[in-house]
N, C-alpha and C. Protein backbone atom coordinates (compact mmCIF):
# COMPACT_ATOMS: atom_id res chain seq x y z
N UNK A 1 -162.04 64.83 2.04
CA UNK A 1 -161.18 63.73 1.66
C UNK A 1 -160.20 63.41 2.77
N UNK A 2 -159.48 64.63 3.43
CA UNK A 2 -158.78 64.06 4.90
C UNK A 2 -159.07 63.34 5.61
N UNK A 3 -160.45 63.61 6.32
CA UNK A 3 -161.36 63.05 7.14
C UNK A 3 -161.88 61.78 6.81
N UNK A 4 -161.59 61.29 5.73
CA UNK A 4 -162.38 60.08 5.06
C UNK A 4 -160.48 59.18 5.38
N UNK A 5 -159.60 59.62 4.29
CA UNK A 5 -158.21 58.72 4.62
C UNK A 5 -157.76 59.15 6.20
N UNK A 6 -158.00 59.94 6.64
CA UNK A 6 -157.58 59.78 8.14
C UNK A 6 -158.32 58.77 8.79
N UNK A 7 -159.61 58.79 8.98
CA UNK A 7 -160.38 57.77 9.58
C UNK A 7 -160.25 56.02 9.15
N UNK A 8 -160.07 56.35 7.54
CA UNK A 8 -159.46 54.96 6.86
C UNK A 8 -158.08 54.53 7.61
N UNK A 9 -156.89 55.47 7.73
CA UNK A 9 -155.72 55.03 8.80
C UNK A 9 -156.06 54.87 9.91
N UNK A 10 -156.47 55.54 10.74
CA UNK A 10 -157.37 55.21 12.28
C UNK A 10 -157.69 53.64 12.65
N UNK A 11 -158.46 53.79 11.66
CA UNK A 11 -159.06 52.14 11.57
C UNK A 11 -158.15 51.28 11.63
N UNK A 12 -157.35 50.94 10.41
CA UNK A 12 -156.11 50.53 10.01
C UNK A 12 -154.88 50.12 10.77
N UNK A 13 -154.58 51.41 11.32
CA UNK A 13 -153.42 52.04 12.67
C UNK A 13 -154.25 51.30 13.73
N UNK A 14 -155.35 50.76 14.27
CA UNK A 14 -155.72 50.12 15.24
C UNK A 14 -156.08 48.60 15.21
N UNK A 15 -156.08 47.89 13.99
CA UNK A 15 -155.59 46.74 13.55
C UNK A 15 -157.33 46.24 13.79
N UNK A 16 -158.63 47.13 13.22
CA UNK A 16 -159.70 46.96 13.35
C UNK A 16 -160.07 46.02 12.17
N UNK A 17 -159.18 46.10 11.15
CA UNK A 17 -159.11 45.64 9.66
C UNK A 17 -158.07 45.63 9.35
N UNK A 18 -158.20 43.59 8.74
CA UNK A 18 -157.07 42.96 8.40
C UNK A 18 -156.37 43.43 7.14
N UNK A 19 -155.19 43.00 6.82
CA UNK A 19 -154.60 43.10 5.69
C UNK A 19 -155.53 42.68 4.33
N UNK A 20 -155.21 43.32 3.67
CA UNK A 20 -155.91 42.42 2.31
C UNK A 20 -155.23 41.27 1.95
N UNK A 21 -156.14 40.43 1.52
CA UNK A 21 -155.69 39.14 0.85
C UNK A 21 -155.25 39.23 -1.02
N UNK A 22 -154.30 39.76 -1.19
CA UNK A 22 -153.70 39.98 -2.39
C UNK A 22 -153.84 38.97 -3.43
N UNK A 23 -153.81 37.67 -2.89
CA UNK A 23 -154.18 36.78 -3.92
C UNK A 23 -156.00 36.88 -4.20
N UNK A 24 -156.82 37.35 -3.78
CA UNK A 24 -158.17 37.78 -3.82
C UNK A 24 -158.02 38.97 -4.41
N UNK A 25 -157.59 40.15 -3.89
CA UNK A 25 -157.57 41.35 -4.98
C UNK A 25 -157.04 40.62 -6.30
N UNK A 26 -155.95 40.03 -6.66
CA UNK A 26 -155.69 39.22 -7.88
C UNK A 26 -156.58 38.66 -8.77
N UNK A 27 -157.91 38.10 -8.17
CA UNK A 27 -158.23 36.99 -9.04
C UNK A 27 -159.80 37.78 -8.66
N UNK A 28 -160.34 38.78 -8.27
CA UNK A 28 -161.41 39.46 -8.18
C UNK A 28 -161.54 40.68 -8.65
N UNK A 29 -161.16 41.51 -7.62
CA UNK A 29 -160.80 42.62 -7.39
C UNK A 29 -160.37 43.85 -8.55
N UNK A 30 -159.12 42.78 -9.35
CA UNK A 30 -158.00 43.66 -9.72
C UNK A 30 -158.43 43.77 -11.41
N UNK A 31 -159.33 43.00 -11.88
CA UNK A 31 -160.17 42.75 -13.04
C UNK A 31 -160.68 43.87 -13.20
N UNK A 32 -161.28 44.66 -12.75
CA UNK A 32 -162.18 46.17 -12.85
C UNK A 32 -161.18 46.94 -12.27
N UNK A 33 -161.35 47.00 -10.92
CA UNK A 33 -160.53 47.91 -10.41
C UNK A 33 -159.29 48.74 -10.15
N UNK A 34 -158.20 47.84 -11.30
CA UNK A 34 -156.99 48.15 -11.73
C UNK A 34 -157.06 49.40 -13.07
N UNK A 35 -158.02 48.64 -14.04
CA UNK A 35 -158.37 49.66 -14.56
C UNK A 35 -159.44 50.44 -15.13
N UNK A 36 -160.27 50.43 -13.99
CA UNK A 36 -161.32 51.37 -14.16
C UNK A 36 -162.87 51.01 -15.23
N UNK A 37 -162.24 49.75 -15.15
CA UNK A 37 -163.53 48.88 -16.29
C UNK A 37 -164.46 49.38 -15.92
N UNK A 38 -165.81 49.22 -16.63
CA UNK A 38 -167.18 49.43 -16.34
C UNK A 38 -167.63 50.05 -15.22
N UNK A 39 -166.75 51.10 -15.03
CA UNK A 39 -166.88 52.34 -14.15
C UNK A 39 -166.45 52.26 -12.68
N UNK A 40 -165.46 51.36 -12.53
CA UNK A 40 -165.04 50.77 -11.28
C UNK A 40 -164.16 51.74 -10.96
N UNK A 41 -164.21 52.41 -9.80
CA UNK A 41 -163.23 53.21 -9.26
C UNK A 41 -162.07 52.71 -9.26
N UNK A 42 -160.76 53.50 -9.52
CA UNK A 42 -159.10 52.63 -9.93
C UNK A 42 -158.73 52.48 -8.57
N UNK A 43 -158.19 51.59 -8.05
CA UNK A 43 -157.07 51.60 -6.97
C UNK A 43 -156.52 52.67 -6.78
N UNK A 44 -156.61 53.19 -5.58
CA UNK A 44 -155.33 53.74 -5.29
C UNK A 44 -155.68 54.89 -5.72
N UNK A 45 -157.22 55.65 -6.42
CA UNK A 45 -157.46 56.78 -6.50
C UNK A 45 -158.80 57.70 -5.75
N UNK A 46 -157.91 57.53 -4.67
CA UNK A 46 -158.48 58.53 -3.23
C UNK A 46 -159.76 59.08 -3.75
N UNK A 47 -159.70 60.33 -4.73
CA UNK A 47 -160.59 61.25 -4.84
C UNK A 47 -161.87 60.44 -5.51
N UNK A 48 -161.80 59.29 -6.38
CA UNK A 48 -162.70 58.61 -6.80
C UNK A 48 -163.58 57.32 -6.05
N UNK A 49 -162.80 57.56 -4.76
CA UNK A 49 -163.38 56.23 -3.81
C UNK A 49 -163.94 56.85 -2.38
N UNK A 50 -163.52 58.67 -2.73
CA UNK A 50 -163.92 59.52 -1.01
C UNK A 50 -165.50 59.38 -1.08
N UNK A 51 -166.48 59.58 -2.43
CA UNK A 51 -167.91 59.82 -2.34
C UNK A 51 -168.30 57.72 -2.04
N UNK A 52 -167.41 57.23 -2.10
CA UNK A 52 -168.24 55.76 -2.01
C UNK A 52 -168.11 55.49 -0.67
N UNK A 53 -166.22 56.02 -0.28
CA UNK A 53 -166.16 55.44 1.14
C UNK A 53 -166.41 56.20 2.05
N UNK A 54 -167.14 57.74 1.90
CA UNK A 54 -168.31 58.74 3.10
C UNK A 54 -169.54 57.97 3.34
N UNK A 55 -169.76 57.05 2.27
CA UNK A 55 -170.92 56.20 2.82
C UNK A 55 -171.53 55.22 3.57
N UNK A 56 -170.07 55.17 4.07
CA UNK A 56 -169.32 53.95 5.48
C UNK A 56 -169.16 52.70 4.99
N UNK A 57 -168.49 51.67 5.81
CA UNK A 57 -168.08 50.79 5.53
C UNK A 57 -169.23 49.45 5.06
N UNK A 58 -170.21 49.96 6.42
CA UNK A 58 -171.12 48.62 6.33
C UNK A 58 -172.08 48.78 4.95
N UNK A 59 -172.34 50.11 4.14
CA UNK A 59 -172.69 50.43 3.10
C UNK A 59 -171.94 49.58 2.12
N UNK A 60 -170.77 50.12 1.78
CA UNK A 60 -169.73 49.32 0.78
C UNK A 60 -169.71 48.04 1.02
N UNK A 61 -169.87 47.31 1.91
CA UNK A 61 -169.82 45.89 2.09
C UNK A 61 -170.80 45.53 1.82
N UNK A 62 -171.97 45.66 1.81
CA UNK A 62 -173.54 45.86 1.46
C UNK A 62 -173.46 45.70 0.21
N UNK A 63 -173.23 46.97 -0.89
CA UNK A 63 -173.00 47.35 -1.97
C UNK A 63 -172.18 46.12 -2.92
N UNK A 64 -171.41 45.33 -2.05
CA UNK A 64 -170.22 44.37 -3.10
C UNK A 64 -171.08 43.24 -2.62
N UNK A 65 -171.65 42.83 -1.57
CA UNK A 65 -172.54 41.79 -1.33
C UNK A 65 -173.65 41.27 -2.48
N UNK A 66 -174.28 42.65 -2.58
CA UNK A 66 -175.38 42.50 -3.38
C UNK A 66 -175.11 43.30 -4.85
N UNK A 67 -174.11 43.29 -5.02
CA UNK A 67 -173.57 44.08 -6.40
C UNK A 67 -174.05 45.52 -6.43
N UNK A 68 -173.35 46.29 -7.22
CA UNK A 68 -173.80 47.56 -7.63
C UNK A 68 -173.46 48.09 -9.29
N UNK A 69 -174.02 48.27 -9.78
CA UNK A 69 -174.15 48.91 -11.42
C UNK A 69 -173.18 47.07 -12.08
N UNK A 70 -172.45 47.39 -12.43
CA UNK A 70 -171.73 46.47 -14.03
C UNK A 70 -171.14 45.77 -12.10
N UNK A 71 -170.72 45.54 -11.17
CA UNK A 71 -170.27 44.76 -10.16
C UNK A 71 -171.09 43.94 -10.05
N UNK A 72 -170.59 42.67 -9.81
CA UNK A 72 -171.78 41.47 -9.59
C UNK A 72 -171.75 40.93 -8.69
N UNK A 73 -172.76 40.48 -7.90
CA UNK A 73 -172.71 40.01 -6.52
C UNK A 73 -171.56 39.47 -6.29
N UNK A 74 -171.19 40.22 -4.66
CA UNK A 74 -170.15 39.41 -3.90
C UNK A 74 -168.76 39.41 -4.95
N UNK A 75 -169.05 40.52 -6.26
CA UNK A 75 -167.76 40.90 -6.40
C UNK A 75 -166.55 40.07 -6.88
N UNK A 76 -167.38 38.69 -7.60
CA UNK A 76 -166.71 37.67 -8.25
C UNK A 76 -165.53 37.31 -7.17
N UNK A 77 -165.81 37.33 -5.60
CA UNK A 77 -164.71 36.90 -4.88
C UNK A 77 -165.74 35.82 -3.61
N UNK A 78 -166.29 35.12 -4.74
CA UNK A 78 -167.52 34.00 -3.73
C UNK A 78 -167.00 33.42 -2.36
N UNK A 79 -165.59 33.59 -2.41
CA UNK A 79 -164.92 33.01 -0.80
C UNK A 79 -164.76 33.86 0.72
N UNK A 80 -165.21 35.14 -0.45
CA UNK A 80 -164.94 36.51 0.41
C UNK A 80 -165.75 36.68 1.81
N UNK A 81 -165.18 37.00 3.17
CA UNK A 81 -166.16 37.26 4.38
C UNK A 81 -166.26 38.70 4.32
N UNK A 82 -166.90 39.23 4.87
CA UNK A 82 -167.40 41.00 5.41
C UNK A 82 -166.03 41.14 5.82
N UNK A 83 -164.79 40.68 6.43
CA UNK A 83 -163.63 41.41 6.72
C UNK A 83 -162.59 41.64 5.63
N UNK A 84 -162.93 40.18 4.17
CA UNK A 84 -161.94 40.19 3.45
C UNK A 84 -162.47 41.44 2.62
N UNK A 85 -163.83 41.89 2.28
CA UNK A 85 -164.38 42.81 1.70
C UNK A 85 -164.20 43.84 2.25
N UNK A 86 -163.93 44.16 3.57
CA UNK A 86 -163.82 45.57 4.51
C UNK A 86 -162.52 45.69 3.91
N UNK A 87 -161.48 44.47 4.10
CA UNK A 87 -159.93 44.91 4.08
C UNK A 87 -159.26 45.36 2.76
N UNK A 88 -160.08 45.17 1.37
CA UNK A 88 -159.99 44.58 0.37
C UNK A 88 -160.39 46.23 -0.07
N UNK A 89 -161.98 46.53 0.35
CA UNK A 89 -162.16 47.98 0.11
C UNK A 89 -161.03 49.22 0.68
N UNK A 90 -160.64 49.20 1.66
CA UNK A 90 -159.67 50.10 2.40
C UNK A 90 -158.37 49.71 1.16
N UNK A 91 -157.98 48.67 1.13
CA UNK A 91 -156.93 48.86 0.40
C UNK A 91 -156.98 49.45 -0.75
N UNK A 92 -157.90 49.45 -1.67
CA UNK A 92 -158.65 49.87 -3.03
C UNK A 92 -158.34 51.16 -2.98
N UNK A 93 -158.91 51.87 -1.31
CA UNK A 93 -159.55 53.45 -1.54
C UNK A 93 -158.11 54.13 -1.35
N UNK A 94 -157.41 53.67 -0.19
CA UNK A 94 -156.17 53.86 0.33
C UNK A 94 -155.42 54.88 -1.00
N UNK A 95 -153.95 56.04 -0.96
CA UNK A 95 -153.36 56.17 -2.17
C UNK A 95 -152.49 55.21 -2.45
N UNK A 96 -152.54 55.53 -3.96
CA UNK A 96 -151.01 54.35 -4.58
C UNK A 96 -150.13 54.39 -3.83
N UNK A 97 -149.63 53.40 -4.01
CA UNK A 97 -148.17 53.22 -3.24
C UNK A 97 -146.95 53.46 -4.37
């Protein structure tokens, strides 16, 4: 789990991946993933997002592209690019604030 949020700051700390777009986590995102709907990993809970995000990034972006289990393609955020989805996942996996 170090090795996974260290590398997640790395990234981050080198400005490889943008901020999230908060009004997109709002109106996508935050529907499941706030609370854990239909098996959506919660925000902000590290230990439940280390086995998705060891599977790298271009995986998870993959994965929300083409949906995965109760997630539906592209993640009900149809405006979304591969960076708003990169930035969008990091923030997700990231801990609470």
């Amino acid at each position: 789990m170090k090795k996974i949020l260290a590398a997640v700051l790395m990234v981050s700390a080198a400005g490889a991946i943008a901020a999230p777009d908060m009004a997109k986590y709002d109106k996508s995102c935050k529907v499941c993933h706030a609370s854990g709907a239909a098996g959506a990993p919660k925000t902000g809970d590290v230990a439940a997002w280390e086995p998705r995000m060891a599977k790298g990034m271009d995986a998870m972006v993959l994965s929300v592209s083409n949906g995965l289990n109760a997630m539906p393609p592209k993640g009900m955020c149809y405006d979304c690019s591969a960076e708003d989805y990169m930035a969008l996942i990091e923030y997700m996996a990231a801990p609470a604030q």
